[in-house]
C-alpha atoms as a PDB file:
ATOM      1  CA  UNK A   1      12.843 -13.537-168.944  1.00  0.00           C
ATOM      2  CA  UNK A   2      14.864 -10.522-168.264  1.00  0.00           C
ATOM      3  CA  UNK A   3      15.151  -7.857-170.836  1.00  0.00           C
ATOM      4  CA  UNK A   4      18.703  -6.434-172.450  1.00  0.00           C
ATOM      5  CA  UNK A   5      19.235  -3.004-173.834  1.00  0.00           C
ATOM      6  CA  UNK A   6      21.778  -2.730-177.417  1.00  0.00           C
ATOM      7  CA  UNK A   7      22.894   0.336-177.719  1.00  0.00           C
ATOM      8  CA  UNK A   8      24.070   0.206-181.004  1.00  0.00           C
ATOM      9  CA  UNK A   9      27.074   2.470-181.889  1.00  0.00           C
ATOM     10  CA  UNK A  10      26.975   2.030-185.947  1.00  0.00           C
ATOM     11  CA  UNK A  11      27.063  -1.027-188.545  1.00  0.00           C
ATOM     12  CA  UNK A  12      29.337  -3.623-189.377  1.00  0.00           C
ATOM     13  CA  UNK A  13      30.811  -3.398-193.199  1.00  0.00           C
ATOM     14  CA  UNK A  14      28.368  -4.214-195.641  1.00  0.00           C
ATOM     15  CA  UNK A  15      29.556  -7.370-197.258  1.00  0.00           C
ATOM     16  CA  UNK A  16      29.022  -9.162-194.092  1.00  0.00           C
ATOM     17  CA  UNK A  17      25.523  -7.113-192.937  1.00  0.00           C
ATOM     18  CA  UNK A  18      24.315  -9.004-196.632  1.00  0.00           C
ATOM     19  CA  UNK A  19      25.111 -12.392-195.502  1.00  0.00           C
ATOM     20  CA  UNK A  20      24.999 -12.350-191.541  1.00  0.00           C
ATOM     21  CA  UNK A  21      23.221  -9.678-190.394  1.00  0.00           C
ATOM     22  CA  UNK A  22      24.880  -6.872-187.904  1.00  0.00           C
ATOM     23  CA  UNK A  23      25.961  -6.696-184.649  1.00  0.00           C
ATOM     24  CA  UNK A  24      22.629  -6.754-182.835  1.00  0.00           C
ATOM     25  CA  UNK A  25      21.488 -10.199-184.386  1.00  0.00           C
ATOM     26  CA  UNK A  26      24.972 -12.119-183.181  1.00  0.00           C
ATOM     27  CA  UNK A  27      24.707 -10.169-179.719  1.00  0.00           C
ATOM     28  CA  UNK A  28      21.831 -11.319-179.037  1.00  0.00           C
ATOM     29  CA  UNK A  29      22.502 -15.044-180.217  1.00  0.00           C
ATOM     30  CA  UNK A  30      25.280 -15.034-178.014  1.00  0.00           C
ATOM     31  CA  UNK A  31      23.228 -13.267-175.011  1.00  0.00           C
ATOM     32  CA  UNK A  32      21.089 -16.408-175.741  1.00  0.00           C
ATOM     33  CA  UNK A  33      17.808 -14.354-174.470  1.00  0.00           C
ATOM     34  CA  UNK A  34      15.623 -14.487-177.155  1.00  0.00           C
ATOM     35  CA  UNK A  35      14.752 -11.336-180.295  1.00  0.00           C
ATOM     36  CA  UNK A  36      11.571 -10.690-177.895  1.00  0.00           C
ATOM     37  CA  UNK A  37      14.032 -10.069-174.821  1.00  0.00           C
ATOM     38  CA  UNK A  38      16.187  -7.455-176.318  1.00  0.00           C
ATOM     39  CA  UNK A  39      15.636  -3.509-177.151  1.00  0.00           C
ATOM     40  CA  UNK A  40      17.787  -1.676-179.703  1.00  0.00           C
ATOM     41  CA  UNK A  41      18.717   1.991-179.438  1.00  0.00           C
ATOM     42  CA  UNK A  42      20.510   2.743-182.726  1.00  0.00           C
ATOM     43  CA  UNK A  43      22.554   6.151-181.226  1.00  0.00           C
ATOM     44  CA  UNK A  44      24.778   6.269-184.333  1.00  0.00           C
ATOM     45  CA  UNK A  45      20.956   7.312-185.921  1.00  0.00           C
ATOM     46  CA  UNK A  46      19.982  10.022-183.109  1.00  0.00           C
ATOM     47  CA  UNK A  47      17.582   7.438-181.467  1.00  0.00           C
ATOM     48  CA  UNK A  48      16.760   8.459-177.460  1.00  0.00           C
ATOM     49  CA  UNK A  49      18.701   6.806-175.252  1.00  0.00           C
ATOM     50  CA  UNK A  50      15.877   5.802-172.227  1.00  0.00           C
ATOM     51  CA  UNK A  51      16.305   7.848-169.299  1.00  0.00           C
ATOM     52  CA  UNK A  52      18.567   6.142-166.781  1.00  0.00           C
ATOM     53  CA  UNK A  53      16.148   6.660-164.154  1.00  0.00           C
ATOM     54  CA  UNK A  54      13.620   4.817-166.333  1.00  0.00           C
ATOM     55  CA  UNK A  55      15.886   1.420-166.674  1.00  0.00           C
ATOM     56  CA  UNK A  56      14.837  -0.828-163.913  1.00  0.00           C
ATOM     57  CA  UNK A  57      13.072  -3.503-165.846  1.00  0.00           C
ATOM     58  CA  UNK A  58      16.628  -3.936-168.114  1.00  0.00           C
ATOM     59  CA  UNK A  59      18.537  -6.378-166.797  1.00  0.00           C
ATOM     60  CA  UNK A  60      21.484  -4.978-168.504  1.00  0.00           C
ATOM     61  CA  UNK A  61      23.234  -3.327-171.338  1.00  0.00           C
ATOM     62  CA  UNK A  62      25.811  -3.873-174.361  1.00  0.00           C
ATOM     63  CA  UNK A  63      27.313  -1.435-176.193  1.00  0.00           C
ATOM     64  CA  UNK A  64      28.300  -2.428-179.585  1.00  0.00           C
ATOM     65  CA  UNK A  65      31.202  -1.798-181.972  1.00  0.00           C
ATOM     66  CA  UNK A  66      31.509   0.768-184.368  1.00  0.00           C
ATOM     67  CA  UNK A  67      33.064   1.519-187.524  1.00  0.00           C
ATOM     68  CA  UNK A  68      33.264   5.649-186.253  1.00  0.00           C
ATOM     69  CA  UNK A  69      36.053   6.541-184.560  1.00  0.00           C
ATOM     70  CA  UNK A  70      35.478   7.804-180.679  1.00  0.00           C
ATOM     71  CA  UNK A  71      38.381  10.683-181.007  1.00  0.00           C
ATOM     72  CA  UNK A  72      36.032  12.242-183.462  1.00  0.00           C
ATOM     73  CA  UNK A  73      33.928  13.480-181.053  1.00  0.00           C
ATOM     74  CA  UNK A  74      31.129  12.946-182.849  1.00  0.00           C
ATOM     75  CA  UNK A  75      27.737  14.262-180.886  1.00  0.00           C
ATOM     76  CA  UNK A  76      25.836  11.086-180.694  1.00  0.00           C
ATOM     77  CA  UNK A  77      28.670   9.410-178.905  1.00  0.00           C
ATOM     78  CA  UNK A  78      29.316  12.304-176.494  1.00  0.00           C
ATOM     79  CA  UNK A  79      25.805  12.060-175.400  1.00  0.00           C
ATOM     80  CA  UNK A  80      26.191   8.465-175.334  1.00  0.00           C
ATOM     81  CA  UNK A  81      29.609   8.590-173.108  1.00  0.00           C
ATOM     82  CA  UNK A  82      27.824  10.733-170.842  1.00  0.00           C
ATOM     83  CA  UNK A  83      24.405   8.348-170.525  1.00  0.00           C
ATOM     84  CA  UNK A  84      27.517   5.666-170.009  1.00  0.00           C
ATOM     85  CA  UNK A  85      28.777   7.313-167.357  1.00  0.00           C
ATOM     86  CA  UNK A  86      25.592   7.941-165.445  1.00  0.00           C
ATOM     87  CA  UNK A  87      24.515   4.102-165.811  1.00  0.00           C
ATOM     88  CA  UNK A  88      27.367   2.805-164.414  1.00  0.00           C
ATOM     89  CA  UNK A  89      27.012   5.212-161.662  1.00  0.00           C
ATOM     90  CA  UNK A  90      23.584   4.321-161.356  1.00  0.00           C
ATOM     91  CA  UNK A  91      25.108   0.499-160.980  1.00  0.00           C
ATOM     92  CA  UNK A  92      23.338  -0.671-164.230  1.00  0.00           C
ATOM     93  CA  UNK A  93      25.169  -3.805-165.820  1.00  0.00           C
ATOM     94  CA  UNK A  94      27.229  -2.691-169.273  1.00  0.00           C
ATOM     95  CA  UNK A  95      29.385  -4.231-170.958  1.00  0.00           C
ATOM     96  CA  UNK A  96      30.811  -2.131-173.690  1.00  0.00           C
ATOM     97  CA  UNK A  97      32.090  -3.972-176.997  1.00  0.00           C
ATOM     98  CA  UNK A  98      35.146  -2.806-179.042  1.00  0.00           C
ATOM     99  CA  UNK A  99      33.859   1.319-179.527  1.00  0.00           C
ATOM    100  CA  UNK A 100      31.812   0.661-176.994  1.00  0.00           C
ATOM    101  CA  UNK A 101      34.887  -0.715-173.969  1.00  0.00           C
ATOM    102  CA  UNK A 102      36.376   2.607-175.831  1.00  0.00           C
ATOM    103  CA  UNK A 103      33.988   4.641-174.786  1.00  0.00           C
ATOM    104  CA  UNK A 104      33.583   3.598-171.358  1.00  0.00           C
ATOM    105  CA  UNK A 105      36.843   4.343-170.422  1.00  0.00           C
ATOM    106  CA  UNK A 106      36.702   7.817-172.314  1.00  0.00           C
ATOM    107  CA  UNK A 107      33.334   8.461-170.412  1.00  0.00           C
ATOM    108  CA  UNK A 108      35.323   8.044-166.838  1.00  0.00           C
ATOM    109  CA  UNK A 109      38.071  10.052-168.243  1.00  0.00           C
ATOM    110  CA  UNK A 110      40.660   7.554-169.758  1.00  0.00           C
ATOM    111  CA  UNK A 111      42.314   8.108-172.984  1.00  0.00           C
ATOM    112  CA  UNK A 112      41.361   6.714-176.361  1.00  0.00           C
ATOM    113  CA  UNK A 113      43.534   7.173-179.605  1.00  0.00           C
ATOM    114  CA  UNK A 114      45.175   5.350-182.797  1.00  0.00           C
ATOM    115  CA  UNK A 115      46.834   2.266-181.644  1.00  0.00           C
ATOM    116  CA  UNK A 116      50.423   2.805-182.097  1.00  0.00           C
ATOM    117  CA  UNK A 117      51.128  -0.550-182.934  1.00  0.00           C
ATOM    118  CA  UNK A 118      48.886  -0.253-185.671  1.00  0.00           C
ATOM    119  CA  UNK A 119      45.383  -2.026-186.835  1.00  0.00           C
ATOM    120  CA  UNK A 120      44.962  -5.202-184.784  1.00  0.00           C
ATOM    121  CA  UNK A 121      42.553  -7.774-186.380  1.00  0.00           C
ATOM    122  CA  UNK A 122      41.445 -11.374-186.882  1.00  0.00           C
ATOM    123  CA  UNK A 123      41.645 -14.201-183.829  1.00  0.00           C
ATOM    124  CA  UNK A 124      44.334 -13.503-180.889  1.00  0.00           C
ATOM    125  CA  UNK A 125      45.885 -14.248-177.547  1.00  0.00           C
ATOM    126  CA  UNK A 126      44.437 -12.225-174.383  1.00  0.00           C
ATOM    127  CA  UNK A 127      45.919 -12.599-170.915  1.00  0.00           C
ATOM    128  CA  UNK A 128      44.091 -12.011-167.974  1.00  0.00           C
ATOM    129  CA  UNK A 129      45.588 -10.265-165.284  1.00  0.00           C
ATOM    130  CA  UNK A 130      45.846 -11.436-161.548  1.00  0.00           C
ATOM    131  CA  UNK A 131      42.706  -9.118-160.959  1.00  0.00           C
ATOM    132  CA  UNK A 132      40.912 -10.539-164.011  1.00  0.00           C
ATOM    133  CA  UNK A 133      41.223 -14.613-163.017  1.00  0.00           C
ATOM    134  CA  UNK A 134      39.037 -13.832-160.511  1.00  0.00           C
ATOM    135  CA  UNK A 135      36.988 -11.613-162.202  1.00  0.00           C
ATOM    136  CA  UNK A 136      33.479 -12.921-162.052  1.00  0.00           C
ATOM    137  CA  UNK A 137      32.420 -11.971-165.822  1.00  0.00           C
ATOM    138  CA  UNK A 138      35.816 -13.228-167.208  1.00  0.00           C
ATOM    139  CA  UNK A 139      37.674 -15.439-164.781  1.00  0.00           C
ATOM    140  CA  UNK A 140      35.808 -19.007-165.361  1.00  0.00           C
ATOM    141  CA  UNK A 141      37.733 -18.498-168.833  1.00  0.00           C
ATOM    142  CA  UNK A 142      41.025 -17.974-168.402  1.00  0.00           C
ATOM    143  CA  UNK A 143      44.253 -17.680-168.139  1.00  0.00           C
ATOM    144  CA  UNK A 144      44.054 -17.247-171.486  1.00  0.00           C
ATOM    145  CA  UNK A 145      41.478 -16.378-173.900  1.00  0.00           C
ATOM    146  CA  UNK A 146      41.209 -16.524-177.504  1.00  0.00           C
ATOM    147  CA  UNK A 147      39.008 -14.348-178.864  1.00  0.00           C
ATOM    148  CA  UNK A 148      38.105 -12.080-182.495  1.00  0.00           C
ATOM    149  CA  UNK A 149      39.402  -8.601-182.790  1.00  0.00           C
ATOM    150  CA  UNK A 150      39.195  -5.704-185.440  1.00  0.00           C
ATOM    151  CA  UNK A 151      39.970  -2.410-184.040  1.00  0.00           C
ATOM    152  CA  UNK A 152      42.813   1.052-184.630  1.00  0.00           C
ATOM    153  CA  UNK A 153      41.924   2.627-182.105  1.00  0.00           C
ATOM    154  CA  UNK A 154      43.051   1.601-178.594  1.00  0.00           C
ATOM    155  CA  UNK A 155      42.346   2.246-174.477  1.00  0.00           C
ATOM    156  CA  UNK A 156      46.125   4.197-173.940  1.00  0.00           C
ATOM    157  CA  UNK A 157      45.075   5.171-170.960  1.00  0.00           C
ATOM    158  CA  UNK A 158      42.748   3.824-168.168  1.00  0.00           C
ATOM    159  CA  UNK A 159      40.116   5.522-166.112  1.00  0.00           C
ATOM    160  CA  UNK A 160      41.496   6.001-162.152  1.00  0.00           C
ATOM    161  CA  UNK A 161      38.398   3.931-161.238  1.00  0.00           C
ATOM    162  CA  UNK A 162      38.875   0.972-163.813  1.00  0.00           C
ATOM    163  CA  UNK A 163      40.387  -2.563-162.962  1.00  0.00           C
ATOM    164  CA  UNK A 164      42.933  -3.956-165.404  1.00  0.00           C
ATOM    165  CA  UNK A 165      41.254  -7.489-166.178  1.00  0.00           C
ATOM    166  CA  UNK A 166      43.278  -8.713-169.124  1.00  0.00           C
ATOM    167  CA  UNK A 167      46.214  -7.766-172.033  1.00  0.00           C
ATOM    168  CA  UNK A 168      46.975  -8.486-175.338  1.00  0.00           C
ATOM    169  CA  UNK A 169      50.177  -8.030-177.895  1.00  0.00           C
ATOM    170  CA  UNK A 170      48.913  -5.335-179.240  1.00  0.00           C
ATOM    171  CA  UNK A 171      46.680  -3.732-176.080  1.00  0.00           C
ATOM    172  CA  UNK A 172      47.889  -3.259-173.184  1.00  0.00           C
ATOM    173  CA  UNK A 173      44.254  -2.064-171.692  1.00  0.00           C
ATOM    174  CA  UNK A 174      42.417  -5.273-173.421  1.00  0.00           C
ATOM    175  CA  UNK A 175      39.799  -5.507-171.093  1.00  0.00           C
ATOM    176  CA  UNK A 176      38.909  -3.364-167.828  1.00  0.00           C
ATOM    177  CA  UNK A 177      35.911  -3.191-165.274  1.00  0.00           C
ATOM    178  CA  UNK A 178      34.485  -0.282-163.044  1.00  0.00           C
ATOM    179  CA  UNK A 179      33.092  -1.110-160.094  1.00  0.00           C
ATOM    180  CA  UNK A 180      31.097  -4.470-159.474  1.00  0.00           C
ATOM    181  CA  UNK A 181      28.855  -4.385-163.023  1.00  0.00           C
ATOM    182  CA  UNK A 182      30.498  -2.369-165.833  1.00  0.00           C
ATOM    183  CA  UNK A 183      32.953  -4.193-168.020  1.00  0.00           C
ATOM    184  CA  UNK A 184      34.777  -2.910-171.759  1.00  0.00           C
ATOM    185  CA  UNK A 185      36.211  -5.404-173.708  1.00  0.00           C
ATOM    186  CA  UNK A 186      38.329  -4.563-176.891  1.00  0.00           C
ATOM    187  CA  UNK A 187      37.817  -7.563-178.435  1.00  0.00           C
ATOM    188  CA  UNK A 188      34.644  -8.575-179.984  1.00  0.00           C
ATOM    189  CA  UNK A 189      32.854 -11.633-178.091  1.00  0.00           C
ATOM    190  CA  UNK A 190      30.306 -11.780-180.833  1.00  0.00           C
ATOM    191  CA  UNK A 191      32.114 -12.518-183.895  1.00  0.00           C
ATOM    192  CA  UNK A 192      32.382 -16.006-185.026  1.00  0.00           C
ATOM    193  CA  UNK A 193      35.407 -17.323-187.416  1.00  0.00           C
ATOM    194  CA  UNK A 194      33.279 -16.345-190.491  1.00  0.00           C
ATOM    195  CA  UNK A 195      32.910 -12.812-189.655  1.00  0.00           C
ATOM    196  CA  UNK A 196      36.584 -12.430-188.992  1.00  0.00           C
ATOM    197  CA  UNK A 197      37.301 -13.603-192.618  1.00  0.00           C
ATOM    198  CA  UNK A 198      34.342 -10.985-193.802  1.00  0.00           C
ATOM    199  CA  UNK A 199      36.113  -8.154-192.204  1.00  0.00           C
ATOM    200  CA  UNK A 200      39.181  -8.781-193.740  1.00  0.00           C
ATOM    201  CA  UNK A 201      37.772  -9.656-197.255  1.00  0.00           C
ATOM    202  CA  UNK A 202      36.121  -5.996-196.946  1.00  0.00           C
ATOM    203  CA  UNK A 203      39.668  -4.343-195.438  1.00  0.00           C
ATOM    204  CA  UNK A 204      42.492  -6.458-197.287  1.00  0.00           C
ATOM    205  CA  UNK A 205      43.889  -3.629-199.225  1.00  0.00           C
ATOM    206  CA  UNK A 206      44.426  -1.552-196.087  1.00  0.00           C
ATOM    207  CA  UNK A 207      45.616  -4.449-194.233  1.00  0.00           C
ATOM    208  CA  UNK A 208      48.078  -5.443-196.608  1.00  0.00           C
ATOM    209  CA  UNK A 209      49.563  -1.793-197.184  1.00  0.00           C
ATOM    210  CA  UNK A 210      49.725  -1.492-193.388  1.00  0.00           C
ATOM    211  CA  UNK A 211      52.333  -3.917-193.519  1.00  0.00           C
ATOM    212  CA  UNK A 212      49.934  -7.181-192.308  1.00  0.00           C
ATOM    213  CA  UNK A 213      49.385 -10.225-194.136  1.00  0.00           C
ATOM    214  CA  UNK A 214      45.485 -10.470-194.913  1.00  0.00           C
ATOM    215  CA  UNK A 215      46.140 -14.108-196.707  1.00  0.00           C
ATOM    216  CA  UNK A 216      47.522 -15.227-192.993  1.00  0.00           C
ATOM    217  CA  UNK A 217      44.924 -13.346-190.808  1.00  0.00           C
ATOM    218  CA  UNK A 218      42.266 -14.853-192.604  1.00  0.00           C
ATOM    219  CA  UNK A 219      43.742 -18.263-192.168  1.00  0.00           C
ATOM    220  CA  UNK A 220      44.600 -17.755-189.034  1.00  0.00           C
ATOM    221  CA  UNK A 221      40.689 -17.423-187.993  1.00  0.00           C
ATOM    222  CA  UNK A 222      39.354 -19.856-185.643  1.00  0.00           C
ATOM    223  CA  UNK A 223      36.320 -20.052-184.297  1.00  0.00           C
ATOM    224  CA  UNK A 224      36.157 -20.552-180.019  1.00  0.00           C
ATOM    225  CA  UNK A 225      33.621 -20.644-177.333  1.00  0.00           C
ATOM    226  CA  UNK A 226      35.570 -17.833-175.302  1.00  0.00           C
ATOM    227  CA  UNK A 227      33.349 -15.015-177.096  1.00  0.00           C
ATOM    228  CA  UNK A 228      29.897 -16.680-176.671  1.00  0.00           C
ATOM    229  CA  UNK A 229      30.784 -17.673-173.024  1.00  0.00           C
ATOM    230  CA  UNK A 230      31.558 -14.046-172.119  1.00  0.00           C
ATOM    231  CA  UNK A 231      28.055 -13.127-173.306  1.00  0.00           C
ATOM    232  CA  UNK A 232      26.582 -15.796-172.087  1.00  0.00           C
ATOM    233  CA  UNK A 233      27.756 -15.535-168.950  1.00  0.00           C
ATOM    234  CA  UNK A 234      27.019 -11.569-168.711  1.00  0.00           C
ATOM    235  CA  UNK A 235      23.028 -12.515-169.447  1.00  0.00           C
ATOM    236  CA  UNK A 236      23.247 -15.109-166.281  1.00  0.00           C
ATOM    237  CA  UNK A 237      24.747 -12.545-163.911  1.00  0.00           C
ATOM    238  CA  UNK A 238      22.109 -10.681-164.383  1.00  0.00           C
ATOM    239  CA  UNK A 239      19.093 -12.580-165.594  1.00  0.00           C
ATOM    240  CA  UNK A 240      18.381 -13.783-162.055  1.00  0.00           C
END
């Protein structure tokens, strides 16, 4: 069975860590590989990164979400951007996840900042574009998929080398890839209708003095097989 690197970019809010784990544990239950299959590099903790050179027997690697912010600069994630950048040149699979499709693009030189339109969260609407129907990571799923998000900050701008696969209401850049086996998604393919209703439980007194309705968001959560199938599908392009 081939082997999948997490790089994990920080921790999910805690009420939901105490009754469902974090993002590693639903990644890899939606990677459907196995515990024994997958290493975890917690960055956010000043683990190592493996050398890129060194990552031949990893099939391929996800790069989770993040409650830090990647305009903060912060030196873990630099040196993470950078290790990014020189995977995907090296043409190792990644699919970046929320922070992570964040800091792809910033590692190719796009720009990442506060979402104008505000915080976007719970289960929405994403488009795929022309490119992204036939997109072989996201196009068996289309035109239209519905999917979890929780995010403020926002892809404004995309990297010269990155592909437009898909758009949402509130991001225009939902979803991008560079070259032939790097993908960043905004939205977050492992969260189930459950964990939606956790993150706003844990944020409802932002939410609601944002000007959102947490009551409706968290009724509004649905659970679908786009997320799932998007991992899924990123473990079969390159288990073989």
């Amino acid at each position: 069975m081939a082997r999948f690197l997490i790089v994990k970019t920080g921790t999910t809010v805690s009420n939901v860590v105490a009754e469902r784990g974090d993002f590693e544990a639903w990644i890899t239950r939606g990677l459907g590989v196995g515990e024994q299959n997958v290493e975890l590099c917690r960055v956010h903790q000043d683990e190592a990164l493996p050398d890129v050179r060194e990552l031949g027997a990893v099939a391929g690697v996800v790069v989770t979400g993040s409650p830090a912010m990647v305009t903060e600069r912060l030196p873990w994630s630099e040196r993470t951007a950078e290790w990014l950048r020189e995977a995907v040149l090296s043409e190792v699979p990644v699919l970046g996840i929320c922070y992570g499709h964040q800091l792809l693009a910033h590692a190719f030189g796009g720009r990442v900042d506060d979402n104008p339109l505000g915080r976007h969260i719970g289960t929405v609407d994403v488009a795929l574009s022309e490119r992204g129907a036939s997109d072989p990571l996201l196009g068996a799923l289309g035109p239209v998929l519905h999917v979890a998000v929780s995010h403020r900050q926002s892809v404004l701008e995309l990297p010269l080398e990155a592909t437009l696969l898909a758009t949402a209401a509130r991001d225009p850049h939902h979803a991008f890839s560079i070259g032939a086996r790097a993908w960043g998604v905004q939205f977050h393919p492992e969260f189930d209708a459950d964990i939606v209703r956790g993150y706003v439980t844990a944020r409802r007194d932002l939410i609601n003095a944002e000007g959102l309705d947490a009551g409706a968001i968290e009724k509004a959560a649905r659970d679908t097989d786009h997320g799932p199938r998007v991992l899924r599908r990123f473990a079969e392009l390159f288990s073989r």
